[in-house]
C-alpha atoms as a PDB file:
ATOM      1  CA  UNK A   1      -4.336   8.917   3.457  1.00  0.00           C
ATOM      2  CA  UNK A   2      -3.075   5.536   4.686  1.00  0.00           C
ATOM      3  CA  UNK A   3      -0.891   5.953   7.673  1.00  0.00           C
ATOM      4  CA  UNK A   4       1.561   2.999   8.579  1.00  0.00           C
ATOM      5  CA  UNK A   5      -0.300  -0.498   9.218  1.00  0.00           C
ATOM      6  CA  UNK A   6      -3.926   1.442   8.296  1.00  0.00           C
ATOM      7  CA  UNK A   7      -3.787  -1.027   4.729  1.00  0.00           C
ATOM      8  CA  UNK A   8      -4.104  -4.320   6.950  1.00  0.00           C
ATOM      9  CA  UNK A   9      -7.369  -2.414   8.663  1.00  0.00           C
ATOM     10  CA  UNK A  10      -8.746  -1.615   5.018  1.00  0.00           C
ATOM     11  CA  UNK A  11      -7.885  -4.611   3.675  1.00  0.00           C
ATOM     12  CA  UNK A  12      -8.087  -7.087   6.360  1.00  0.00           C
ATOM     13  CA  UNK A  13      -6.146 -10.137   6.953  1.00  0.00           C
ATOM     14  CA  UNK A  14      -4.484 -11.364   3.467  1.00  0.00           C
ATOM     15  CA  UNK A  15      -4.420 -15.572   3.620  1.00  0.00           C
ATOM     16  CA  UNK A  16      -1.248 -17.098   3.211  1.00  0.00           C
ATOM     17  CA  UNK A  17      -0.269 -18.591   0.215  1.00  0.00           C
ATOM     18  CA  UNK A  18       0.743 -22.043  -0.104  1.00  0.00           C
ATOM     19  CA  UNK A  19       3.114 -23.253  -3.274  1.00  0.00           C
ATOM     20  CA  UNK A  20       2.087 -26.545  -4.879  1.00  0.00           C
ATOM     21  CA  UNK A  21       4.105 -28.842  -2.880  1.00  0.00           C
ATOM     22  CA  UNK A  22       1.988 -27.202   0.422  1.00  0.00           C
ATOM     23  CA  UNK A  23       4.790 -25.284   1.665  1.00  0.00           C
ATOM     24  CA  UNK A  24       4.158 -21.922   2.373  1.00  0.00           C
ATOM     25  CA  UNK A  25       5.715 -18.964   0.261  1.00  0.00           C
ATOM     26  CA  UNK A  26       8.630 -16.916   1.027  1.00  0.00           C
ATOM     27  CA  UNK A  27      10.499 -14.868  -1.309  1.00  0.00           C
ATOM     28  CA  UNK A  28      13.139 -17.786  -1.959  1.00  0.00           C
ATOM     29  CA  UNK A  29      10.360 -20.421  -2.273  1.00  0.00           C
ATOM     30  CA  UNK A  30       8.692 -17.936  -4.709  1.00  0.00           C
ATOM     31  CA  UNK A  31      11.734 -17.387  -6.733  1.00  0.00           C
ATOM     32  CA  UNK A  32      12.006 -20.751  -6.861  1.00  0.00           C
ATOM     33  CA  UNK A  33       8.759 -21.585  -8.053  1.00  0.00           C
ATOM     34  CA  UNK A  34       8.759 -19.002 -10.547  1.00  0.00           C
ATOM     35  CA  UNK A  35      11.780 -20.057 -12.253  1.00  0.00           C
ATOM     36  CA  UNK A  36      10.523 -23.762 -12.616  1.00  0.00           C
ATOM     37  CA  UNK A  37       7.087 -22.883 -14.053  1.00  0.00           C
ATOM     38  CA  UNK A  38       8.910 -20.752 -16.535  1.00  0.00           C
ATOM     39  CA  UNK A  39      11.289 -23.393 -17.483  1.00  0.00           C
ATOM     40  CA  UNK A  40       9.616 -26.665 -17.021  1.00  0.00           C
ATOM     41  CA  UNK A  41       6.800 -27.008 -14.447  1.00  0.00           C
ATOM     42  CA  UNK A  42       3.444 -27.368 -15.197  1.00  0.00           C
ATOM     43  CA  UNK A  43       1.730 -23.962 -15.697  1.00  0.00           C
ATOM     44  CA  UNK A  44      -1.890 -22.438 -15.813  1.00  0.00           C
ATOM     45  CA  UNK A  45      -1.237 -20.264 -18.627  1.00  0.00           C
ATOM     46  CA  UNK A  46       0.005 -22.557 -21.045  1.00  0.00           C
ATOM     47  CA  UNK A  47       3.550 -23.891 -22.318  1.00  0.00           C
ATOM     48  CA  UNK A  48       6.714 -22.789 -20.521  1.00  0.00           C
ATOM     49  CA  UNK A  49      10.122 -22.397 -22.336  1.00  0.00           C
ATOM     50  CA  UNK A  50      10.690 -25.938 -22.512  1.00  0.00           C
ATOM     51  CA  UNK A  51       7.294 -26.867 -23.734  1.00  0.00           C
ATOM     52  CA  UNK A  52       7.370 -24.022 -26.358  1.00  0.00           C
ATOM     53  CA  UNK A  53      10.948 -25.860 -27.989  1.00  0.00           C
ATOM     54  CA  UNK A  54       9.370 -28.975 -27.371  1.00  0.00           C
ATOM     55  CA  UNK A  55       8.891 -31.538 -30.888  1.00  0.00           C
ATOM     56  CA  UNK A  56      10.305 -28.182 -32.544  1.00  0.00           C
ATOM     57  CA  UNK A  57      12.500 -29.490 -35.657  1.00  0.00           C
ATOM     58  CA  UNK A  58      15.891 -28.295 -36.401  1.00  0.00           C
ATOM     59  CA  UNK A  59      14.085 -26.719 -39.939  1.00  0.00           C
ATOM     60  CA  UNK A  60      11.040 -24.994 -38.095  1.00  0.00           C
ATOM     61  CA  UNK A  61      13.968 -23.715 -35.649  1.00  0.00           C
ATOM     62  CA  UNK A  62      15.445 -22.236 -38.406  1.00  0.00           C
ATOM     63  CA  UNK A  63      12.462 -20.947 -39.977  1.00  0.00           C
ATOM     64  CA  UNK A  64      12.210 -16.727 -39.885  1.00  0.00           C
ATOM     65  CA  UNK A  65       9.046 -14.671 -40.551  1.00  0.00           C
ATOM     66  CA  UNK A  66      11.024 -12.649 -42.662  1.00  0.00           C
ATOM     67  CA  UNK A  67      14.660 -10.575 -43.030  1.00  0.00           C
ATOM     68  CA  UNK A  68      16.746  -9.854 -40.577  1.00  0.00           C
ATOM     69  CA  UNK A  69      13.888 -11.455 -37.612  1.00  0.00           C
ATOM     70  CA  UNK A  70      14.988 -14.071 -34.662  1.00  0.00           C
ATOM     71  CA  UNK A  71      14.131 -17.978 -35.641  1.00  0.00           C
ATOM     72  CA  UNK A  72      13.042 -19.976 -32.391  1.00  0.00           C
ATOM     73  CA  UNK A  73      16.654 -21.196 -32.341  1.00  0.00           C
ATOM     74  CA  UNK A  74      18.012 -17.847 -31.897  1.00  0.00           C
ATOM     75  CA  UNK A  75      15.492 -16.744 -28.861  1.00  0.00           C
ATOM     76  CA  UNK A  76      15.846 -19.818 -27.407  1.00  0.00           C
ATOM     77  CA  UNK A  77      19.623 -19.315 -27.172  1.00  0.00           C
ATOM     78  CA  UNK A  78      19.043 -15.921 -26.334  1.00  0.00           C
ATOM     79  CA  UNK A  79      17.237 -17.186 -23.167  1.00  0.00           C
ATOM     80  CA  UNK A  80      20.236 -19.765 -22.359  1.00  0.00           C
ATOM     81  CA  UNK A  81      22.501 -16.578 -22.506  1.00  0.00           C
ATOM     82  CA  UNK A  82      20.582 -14.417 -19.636  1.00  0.00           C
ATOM     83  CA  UNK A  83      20.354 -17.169 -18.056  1.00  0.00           C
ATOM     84  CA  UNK A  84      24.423 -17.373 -17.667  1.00  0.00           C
ATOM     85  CA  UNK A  85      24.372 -13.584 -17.398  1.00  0.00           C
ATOM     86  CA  UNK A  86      22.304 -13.306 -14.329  1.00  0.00           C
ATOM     87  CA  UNK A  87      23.993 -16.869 -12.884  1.00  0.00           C
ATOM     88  CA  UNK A  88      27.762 -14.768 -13.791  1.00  0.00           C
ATOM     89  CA  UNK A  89      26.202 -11.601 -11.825  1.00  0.00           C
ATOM     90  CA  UNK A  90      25.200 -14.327  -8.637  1.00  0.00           C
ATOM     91  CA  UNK A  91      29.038 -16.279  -9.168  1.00  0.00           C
ATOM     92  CA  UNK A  92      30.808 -13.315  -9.880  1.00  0.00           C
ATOM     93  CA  UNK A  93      31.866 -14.749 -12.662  1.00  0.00           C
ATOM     94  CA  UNK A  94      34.261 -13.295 -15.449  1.00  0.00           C
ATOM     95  CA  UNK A  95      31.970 -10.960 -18.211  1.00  0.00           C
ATOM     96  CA  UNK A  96      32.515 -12.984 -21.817  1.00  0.00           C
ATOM     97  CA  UNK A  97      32.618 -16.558 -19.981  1.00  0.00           C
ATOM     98  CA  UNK A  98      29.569 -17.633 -21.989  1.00  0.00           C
ATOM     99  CA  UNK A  99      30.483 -20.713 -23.864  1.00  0.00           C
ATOM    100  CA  UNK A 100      29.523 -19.517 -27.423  1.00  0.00           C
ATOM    101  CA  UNK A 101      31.329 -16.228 -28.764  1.00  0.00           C
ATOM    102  CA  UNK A 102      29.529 -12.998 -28.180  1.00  0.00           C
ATOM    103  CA  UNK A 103      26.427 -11.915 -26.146  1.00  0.00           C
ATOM    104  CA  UNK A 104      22.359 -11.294 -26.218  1.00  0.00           C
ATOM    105  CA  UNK A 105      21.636 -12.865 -29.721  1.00  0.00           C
ATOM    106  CA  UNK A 106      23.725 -15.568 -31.907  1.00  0.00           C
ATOM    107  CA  UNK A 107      23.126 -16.577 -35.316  1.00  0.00           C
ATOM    108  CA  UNK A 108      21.552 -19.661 -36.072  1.00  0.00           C
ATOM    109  CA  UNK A 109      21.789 -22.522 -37.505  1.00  0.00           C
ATOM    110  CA  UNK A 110      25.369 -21.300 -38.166  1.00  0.00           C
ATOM    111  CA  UNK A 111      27.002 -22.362 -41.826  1.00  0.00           C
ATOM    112  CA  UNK A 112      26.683 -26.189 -42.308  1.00  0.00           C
ATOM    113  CA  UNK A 113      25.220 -26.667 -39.363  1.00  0.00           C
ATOM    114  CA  UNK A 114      21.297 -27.063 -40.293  1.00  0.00           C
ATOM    115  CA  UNK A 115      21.027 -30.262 -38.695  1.00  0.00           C
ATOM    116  CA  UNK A 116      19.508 -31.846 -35.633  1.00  0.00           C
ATOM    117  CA  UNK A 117      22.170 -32.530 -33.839  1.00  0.00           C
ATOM    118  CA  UNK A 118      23.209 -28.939 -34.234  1.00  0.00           C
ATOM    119  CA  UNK A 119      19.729 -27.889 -32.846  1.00  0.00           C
ATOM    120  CA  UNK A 120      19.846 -30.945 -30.055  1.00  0.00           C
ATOM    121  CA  UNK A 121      23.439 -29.719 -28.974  1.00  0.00           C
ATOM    122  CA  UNK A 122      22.350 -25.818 -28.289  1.00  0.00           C
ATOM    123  CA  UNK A 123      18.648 -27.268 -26.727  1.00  0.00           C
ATOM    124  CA  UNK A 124      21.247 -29.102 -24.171  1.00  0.00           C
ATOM    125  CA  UNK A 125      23.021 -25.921 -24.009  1.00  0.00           C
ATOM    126  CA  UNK A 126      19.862 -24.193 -22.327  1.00  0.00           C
ATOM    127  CA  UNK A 127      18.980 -26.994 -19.917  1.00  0.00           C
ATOM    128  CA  UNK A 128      22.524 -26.873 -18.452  1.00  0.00           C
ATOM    129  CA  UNK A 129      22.555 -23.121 -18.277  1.00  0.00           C
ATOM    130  CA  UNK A 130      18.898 -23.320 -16.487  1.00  0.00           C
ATOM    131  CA  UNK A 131      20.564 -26.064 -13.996  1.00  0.00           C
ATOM    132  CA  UNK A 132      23.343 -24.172 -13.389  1.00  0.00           C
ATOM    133  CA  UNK A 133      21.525 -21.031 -12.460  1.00  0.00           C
ATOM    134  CA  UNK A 134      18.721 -22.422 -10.619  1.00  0.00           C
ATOM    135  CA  UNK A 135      21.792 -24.112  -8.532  1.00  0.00           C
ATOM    136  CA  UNK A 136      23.363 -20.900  -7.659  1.00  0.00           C
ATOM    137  CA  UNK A 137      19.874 -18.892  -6.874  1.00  0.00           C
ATOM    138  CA  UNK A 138      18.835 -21.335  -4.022  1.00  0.00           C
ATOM    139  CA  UNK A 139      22.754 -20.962  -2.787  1.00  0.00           C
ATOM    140  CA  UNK A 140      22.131 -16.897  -3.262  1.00  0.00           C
ATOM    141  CA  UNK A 141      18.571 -17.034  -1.684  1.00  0.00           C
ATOM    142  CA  UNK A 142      20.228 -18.274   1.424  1.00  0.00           C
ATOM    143  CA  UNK A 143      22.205 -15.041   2.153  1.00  0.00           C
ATOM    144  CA  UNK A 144      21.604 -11.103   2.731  1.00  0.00           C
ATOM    145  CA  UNK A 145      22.484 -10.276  -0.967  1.00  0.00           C
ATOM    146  CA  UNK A 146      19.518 -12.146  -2.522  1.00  0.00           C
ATOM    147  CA  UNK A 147      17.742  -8.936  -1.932  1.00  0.00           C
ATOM    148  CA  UNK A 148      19.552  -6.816  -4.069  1.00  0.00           C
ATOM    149  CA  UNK A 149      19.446  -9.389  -6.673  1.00  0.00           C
ATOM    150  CA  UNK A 150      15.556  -9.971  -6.292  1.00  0.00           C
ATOM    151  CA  UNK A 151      14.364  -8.456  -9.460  1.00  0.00           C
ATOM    152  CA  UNK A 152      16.552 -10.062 -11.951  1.00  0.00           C
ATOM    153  CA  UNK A 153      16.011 -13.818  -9.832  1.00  0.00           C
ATOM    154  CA  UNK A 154      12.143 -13.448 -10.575  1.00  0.00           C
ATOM    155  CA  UNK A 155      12.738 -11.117 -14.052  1.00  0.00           C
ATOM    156  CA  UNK A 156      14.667 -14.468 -15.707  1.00  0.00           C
ATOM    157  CA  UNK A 157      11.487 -16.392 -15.097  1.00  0.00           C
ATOM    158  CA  UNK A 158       9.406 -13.712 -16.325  1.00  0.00           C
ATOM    159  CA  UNK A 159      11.871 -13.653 -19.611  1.00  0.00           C
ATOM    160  CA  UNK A 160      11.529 -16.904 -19.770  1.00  0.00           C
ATOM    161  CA  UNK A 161       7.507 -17.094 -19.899  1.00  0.00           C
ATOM    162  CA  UNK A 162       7.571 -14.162 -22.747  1.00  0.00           C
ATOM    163  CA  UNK A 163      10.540 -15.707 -24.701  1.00  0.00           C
ATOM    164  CA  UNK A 164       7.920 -19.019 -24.581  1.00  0.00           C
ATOM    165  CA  UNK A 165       5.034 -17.054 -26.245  1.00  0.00           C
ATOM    166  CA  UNK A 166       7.216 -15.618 -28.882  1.00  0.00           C
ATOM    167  CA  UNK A 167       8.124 -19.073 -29.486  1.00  0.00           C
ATOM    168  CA  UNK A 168       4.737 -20.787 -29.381  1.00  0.00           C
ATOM    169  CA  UNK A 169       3.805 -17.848 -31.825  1.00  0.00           C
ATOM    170  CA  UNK A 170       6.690 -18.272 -34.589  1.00  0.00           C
ATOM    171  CA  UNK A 171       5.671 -22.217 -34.624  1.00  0.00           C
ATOM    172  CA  UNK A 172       2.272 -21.090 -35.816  1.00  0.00           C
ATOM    173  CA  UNK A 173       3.787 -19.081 -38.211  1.00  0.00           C
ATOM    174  CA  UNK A 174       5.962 -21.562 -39.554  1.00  0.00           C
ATOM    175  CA  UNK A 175       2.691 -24.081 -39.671  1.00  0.00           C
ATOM    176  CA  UNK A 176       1.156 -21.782 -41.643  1.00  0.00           C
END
């Protein structure tokens, strides 16, 4: 049975880790990190969520593996909305703020609107929402109530990184 401060005696001292720029890691440095290696940092483990929409065309966007499945337009803009939902939860925000109608999932390319400017416009729409809540986490880090809102800081990075491999899979599909 391990009895309080026993695990540092089994496991001895645990080195510090260091993030790429050299600083050391904290939770807020962490969250940090995590969220721009989802997004757009340069990652071990292949493409992030930027990457994965990267020389995508508005027509392999629009592509689906079959009825009623998400293109890579649709999970891309479902990523853009949790995004805004987790940056409303940090601002307080009003619920239904988001600037397209409705929540989670939203159809795409909507009617007469296969076109790349259509696809350019709501690829825009995701960088601003990952700006704007990468802007309010390092404000939100900086106080007590980060730590009740730990889970879903880190957990939008993590969505991000598994919204990328359903991506990076659906543009194989579409190659095929």
């Amino acid at each position: 049975m391990l009895t309080p401060g026993s695990e540092r005696a089994i496991l001895g001292e645990i080195p510090s880790l260091m993030l790429s720029s050299g600083g050391p890691v904290d939770s807020a440095n962490l969250v940090l990190a995590l969220l721009d290696e989802g997004y757009e940092r340069k990652t071990w483990h292949g493409p992030n969520l930027k990457q994965s929409i990267k020389g995508v065309t508005s027509k392999q966007a629009a592509w689906r593996p079959g009825a009623n499945r998400h293109n890579i337009w649709e999970v891309m803009l479902h990523a853009a909305y949790w995004k805004y939902a987790v940056r409303r939860r940090i601002e307080g925000g009003k619920r239904g703020s988001f600037v397209l109608k409705g929540s989670n999932f939203f159809v795409r390319p909507e009617k007469g609107k296969m076109n790349e400017a259509a696809w350019g416009a709501d690829k825009k729409l995701l960088e601003r929402e990952h700006r704007a809540l990468r802007v309010a986490v390092s404000k939100v880090l900086r106080t007590p109530r980060s730590r009740k809102l730990m889970r879903q800081l880190y957990g939008v990075a993590f969505h991000d990184v598994y919204h990328a491999g359903q991506i990076r899979l659906l543009r194989r599909l579409v190659e095929r």
